[in-house]
C-alpha atoms as a PDB file:
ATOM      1  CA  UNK A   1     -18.390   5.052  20.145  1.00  0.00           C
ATOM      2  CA  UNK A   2     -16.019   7.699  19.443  1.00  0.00           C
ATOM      3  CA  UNK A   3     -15.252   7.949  23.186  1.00  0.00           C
ATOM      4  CA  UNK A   4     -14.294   4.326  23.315  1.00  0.00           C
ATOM      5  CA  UNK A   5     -11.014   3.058  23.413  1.00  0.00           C
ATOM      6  CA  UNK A   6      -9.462   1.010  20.746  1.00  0.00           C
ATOM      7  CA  UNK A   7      -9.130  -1.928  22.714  1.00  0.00           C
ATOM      8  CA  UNK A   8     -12.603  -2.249  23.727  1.00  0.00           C
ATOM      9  CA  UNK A   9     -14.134  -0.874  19.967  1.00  0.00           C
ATOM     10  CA  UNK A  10     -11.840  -3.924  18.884  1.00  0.00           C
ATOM     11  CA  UNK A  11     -14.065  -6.254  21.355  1.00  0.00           C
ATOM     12  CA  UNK A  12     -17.328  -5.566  20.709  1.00  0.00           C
ATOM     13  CA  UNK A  13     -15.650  -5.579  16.611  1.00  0.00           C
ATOM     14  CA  UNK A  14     -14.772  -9.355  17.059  1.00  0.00           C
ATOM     15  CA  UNK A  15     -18.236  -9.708  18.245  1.00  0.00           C
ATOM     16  CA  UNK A  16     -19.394  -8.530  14.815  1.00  0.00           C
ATOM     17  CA  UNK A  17     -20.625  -5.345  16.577  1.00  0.00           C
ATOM     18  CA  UNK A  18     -22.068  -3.169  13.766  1.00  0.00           C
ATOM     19  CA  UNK A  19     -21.308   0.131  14.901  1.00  0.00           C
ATOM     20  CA  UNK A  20     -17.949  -0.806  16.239  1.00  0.00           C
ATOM     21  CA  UNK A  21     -16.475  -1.974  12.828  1.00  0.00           C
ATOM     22  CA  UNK A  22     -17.961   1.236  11.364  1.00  0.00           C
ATOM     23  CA  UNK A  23     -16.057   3.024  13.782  1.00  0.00           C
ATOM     24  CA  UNK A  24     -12.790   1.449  12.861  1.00  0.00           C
ATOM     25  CA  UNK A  25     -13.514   2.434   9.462  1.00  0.00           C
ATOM     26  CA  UNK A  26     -14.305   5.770  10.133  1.00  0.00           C
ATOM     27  CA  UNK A  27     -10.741   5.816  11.979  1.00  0.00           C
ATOM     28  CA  UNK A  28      -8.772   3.763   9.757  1.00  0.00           C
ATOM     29  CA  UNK A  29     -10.101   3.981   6.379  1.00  0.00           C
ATOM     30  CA  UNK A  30      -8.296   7.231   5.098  1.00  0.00           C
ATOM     31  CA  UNK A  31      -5.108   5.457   5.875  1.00  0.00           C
ATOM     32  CA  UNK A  32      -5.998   2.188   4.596  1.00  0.00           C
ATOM     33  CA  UNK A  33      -6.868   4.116   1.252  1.00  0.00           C
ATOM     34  CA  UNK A  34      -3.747   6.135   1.318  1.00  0.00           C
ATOM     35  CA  UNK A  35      -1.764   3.140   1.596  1.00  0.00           C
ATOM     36  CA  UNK A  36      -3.742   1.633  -1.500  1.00  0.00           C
ATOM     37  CA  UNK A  37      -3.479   4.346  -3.854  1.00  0.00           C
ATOM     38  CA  UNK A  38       0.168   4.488  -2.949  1.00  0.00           C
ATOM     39  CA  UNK A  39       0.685   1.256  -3.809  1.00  0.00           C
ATOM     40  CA  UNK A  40      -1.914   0.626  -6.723  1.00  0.00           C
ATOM     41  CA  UNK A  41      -1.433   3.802  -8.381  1.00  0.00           C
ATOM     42  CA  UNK A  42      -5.135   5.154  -9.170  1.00  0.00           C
ATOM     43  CA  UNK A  43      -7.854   6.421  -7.032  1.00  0.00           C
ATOM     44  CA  UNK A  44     -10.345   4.206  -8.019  1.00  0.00           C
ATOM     45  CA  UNK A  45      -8.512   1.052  -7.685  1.00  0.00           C
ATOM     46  CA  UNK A  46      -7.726   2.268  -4.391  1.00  0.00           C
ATOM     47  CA  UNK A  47     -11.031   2.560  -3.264  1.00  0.00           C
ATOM     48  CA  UNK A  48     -12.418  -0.485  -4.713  1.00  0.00           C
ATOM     49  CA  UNK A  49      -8.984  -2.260  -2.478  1.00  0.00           C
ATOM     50  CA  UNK A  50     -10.147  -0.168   0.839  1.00  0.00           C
ATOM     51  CA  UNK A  51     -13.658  -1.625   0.736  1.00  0.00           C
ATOM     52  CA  UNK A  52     -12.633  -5.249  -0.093  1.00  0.00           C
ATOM     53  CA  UNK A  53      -9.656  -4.572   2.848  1.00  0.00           C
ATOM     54  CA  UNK A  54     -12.336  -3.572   5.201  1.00  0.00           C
ATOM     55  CA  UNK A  55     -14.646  -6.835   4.130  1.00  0.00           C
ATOM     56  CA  UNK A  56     -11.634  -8.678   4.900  1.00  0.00           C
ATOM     57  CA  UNK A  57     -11.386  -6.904   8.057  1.00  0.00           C
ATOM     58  CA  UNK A  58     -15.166  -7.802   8.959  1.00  0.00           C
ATOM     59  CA  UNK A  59     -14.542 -11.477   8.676  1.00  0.00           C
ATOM     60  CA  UNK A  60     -11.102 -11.838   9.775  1.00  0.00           C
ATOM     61  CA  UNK A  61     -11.311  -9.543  13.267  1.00  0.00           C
ATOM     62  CA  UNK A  62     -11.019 -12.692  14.799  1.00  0.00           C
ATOM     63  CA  UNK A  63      -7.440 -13.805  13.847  1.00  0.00           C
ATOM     64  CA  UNK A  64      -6.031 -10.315  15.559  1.00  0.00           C
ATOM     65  CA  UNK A  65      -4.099 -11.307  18.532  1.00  0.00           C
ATOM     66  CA  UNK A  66      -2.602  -7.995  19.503  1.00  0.00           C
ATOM     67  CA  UNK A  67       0.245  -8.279  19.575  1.00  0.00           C
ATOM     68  CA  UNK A  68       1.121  -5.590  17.187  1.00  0.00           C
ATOM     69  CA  UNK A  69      -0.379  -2.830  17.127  1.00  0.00           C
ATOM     70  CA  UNK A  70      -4.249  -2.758  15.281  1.00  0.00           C
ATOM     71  CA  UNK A  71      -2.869  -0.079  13.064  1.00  0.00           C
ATOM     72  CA  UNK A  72       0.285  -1.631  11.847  1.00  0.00           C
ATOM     73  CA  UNK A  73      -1.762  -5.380  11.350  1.00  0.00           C
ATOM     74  CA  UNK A  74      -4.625  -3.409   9.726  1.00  0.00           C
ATOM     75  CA  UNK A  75      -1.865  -1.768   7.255  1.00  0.00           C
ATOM     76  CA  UNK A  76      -0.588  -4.814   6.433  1.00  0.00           C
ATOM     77  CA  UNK A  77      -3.693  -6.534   5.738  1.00  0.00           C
ATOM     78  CA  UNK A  78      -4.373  -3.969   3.308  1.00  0.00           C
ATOM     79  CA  UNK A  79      -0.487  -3.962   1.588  1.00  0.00           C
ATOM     80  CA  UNK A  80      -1.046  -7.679   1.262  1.00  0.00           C
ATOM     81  CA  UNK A  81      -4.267  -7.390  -0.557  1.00  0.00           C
ATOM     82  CA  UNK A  82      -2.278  -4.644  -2.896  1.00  0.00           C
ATOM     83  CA  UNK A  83       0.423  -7.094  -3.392  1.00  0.00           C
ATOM     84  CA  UNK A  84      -2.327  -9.702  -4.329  1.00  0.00           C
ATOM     85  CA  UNK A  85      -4.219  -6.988  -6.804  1.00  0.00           C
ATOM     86  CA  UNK A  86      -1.076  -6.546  -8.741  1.00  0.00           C
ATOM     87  CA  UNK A  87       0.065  -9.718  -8.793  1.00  0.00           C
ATOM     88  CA  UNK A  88      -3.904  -9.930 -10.604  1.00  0.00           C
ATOM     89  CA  UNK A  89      -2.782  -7.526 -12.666  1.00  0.00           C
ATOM     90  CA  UNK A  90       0.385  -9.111 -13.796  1.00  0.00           C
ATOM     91  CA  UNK A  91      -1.225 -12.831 -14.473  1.00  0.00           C
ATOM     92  CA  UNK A  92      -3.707 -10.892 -16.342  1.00  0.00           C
ATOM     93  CA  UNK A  93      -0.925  -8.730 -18.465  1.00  0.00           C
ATOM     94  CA  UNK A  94       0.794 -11.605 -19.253  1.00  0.00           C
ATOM     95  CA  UNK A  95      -2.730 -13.463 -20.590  1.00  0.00           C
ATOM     96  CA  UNK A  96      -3.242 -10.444 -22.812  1.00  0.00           C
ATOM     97  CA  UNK A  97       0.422 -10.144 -23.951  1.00  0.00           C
ATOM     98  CA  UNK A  98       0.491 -13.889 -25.106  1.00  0.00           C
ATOM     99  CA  UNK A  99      -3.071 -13.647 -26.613  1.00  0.00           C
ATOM    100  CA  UNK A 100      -1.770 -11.155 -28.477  1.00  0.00           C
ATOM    101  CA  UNK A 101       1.535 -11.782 -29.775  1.00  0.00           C
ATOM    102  CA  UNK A 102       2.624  -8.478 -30.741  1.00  0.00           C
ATOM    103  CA  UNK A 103       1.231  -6.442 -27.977  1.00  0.00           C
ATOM    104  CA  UNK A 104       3.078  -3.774 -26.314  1.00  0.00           C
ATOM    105  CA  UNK A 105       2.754  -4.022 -22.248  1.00  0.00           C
ATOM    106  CA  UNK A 106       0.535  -1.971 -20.277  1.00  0.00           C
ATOM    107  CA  UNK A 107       1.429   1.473 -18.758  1.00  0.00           C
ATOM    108  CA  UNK A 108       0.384   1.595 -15.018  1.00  0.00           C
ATOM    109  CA  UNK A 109      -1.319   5.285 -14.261  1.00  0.00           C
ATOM    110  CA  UNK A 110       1.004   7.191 -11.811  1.00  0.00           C
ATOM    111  CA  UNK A 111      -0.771   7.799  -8.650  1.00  0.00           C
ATOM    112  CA  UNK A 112      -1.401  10.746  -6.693  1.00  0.00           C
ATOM    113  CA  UNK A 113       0.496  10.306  -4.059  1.00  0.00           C
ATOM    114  CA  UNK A 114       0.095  11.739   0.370  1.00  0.00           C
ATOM    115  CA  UNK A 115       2.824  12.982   1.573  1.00  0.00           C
ATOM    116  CA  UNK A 116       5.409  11.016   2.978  1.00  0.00           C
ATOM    117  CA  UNK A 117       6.186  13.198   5.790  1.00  0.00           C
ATOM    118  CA  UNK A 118       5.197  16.301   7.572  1.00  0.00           C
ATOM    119  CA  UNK A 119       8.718  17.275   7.978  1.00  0.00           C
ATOM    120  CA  UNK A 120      10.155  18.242   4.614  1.00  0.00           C
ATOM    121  CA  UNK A 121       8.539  20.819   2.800  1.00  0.00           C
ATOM    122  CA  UNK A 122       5.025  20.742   0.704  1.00  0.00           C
ATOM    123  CA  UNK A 123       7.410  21.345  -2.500  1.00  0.00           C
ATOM    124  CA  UNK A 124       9.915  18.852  -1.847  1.00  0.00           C
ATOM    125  CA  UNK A 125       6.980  16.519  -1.184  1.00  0.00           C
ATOM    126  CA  UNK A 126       5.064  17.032  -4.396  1.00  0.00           C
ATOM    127  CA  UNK A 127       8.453  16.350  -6.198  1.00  0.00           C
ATOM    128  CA  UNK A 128       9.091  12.766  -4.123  1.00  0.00           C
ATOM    129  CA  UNK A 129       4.969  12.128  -4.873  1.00  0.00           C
ATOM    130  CA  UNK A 130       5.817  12.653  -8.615  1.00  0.00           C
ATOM    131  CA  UNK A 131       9.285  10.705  -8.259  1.00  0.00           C
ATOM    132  CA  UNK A 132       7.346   7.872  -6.747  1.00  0.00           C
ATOM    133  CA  UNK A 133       4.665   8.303  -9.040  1.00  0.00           C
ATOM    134  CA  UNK A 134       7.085   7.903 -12.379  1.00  0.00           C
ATOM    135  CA  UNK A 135       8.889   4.984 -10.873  1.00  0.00           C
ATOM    136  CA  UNK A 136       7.948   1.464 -11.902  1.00  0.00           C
ATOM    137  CA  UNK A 137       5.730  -1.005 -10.221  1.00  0.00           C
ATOM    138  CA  UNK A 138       8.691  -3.433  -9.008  1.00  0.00           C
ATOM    139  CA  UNK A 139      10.295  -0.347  -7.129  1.00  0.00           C
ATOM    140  CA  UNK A 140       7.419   1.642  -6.162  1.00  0.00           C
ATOM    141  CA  UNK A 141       5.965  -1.233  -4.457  1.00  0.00           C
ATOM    142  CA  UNK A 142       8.928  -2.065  -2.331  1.00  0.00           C
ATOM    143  CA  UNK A 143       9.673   1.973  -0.913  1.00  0.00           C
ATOM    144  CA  UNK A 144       5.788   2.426  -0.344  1.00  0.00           C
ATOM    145  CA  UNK A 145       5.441  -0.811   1.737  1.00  0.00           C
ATOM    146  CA  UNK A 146       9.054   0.200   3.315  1.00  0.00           C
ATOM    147  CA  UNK A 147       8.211   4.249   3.991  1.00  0.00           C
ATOM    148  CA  UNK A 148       4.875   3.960   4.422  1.00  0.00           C
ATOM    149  CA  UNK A 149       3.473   0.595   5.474  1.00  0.00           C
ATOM    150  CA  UNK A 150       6.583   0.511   8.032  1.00  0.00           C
ATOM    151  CA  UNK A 151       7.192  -2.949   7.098  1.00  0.00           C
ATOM    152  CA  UNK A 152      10.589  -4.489   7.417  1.00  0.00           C
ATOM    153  CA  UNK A 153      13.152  -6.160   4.720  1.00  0.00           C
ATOM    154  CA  UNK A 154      12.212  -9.280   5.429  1.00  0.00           C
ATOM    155  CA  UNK A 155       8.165  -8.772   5.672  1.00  0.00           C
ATOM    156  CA  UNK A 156       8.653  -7.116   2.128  1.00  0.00           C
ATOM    157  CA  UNK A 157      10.545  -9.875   0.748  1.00  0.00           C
ATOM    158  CA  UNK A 158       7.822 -12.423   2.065  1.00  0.00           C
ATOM    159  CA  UNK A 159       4.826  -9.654   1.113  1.00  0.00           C
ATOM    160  CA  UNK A 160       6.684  -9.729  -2.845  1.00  0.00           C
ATOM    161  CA  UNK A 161       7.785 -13.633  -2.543  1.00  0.00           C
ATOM    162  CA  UNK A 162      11.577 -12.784  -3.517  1.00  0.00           C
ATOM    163  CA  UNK A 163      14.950 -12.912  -1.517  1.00  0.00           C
ATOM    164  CA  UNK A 164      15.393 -10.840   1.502  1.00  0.00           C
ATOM    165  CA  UNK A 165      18.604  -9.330  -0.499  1.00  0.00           C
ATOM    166  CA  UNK A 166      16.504  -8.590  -3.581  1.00  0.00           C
ATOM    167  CA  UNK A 167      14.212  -6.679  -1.943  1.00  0.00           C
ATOM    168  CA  UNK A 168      17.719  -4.329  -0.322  1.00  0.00           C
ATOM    169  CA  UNK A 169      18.860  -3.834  -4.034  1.00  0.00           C
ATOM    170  CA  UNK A 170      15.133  -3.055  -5.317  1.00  0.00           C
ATOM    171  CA  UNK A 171      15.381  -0.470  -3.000  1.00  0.00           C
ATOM    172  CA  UNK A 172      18.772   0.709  -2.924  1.00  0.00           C
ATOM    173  CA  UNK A 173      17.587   1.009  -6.588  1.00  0.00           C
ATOM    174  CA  UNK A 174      14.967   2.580  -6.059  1.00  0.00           C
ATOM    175  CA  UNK A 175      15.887   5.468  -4.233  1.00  0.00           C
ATOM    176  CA  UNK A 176      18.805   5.949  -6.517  1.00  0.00           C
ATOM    177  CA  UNK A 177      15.854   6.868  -8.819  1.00  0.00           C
ATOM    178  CA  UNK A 178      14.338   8.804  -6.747  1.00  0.00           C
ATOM    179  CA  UNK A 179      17.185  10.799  -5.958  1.00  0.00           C
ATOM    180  CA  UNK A 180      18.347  11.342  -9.864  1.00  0.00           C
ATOM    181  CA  UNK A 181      14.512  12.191 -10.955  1.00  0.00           C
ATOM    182  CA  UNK A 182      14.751  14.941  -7.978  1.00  0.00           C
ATOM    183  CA  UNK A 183      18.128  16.264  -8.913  1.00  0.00           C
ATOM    184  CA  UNK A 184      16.865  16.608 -12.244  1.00  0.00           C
ATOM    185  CA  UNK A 185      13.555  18.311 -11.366  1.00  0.00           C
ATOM    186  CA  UNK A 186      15.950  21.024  -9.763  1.00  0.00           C
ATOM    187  CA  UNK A 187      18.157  21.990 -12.857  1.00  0.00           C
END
């Protein structure tokens, strides 16, 4: 199966070919879960969201038409299911914070973060992991599905439901952060 080229492990996959949707896993999955634990911010979250993307993936093999590429569509069937977890995670903040009237909000766990790219060095990407890590949810979400999903301003803003030009000052804002919490790291 290895051998195989996407294309046809992608047939025999929307045939519900057992060994050719365990071979997109075994290709994809790492990135899938990187992806996740960008975006969710803790390993175990992130694995629970790999396995559910790659259920999704089992029924839904159908619906890819190729014409992106299976990479990209898979990555963005996974950063929509992330989107959908937090917005879970949100509703359900919000149901604990009026419950309890007095209740301070919950602190997300920073994740650990891949690198974002093989170019810069393994120190300067440890310090934009723990940057990303320290931001909060409403800006991490955006860069990680903008630096590391690939995905455009305007599949972010429909991804996050907000304006195309919220989404260019969440991330203009964003990387302002980044840039500060860096500086400061430095001193």
């Amino acid at each position: 199966m290895e051998d195989l080229e996407l294309e046809n492990v992608l047939q025999l996959a929307r045939r519900h070919d057992v060994d050719a949707l365990a071979e997109l896993y075994r290709r994809y999955a790492r990135r899938v879960f990187g992806l996740c634990r960008y975006m969710l911010g803790s390993t175990e979250t992130a694995e629970d969201a790999t396995s559910e993307v790659f259920l999704k993936l089992q029924r839904s093999i159908g619906t890819y038409d190729g014409s992106v590429p299976f990479p990209r569509w898979l990555l963005r069937v996974a950063s929509n299911h992330c989107v959908d977890v937090l917005r879970r995670k949100q509703r359900e903040r919000q149901v604990i914070v009026e419950a309890q009237e007095d209740a301070a909000p919950l602190d997300v766990a920073g994740p650990e973060l891949s690198p974002l790219s093989e170019v810069i060095s393994a120190q300067q990407q440890a310090a934009v992991r723990q940057a990303i890590a320290r931001l909060p949810e409403n800006y991490r979400v955006p860069i990680v599905l903008r630096y590391y999903s690939d995905l455009g301003y305007d599949e972010i803003a429909r991804q996050l439901r907000v304006k195309r030009n919220h989404v260019a000052i969440l991330l203009f804002r964003a990387k302002r952060e980044l840039r500060q919490a860096i500086a400061l790291r430095r001193e």
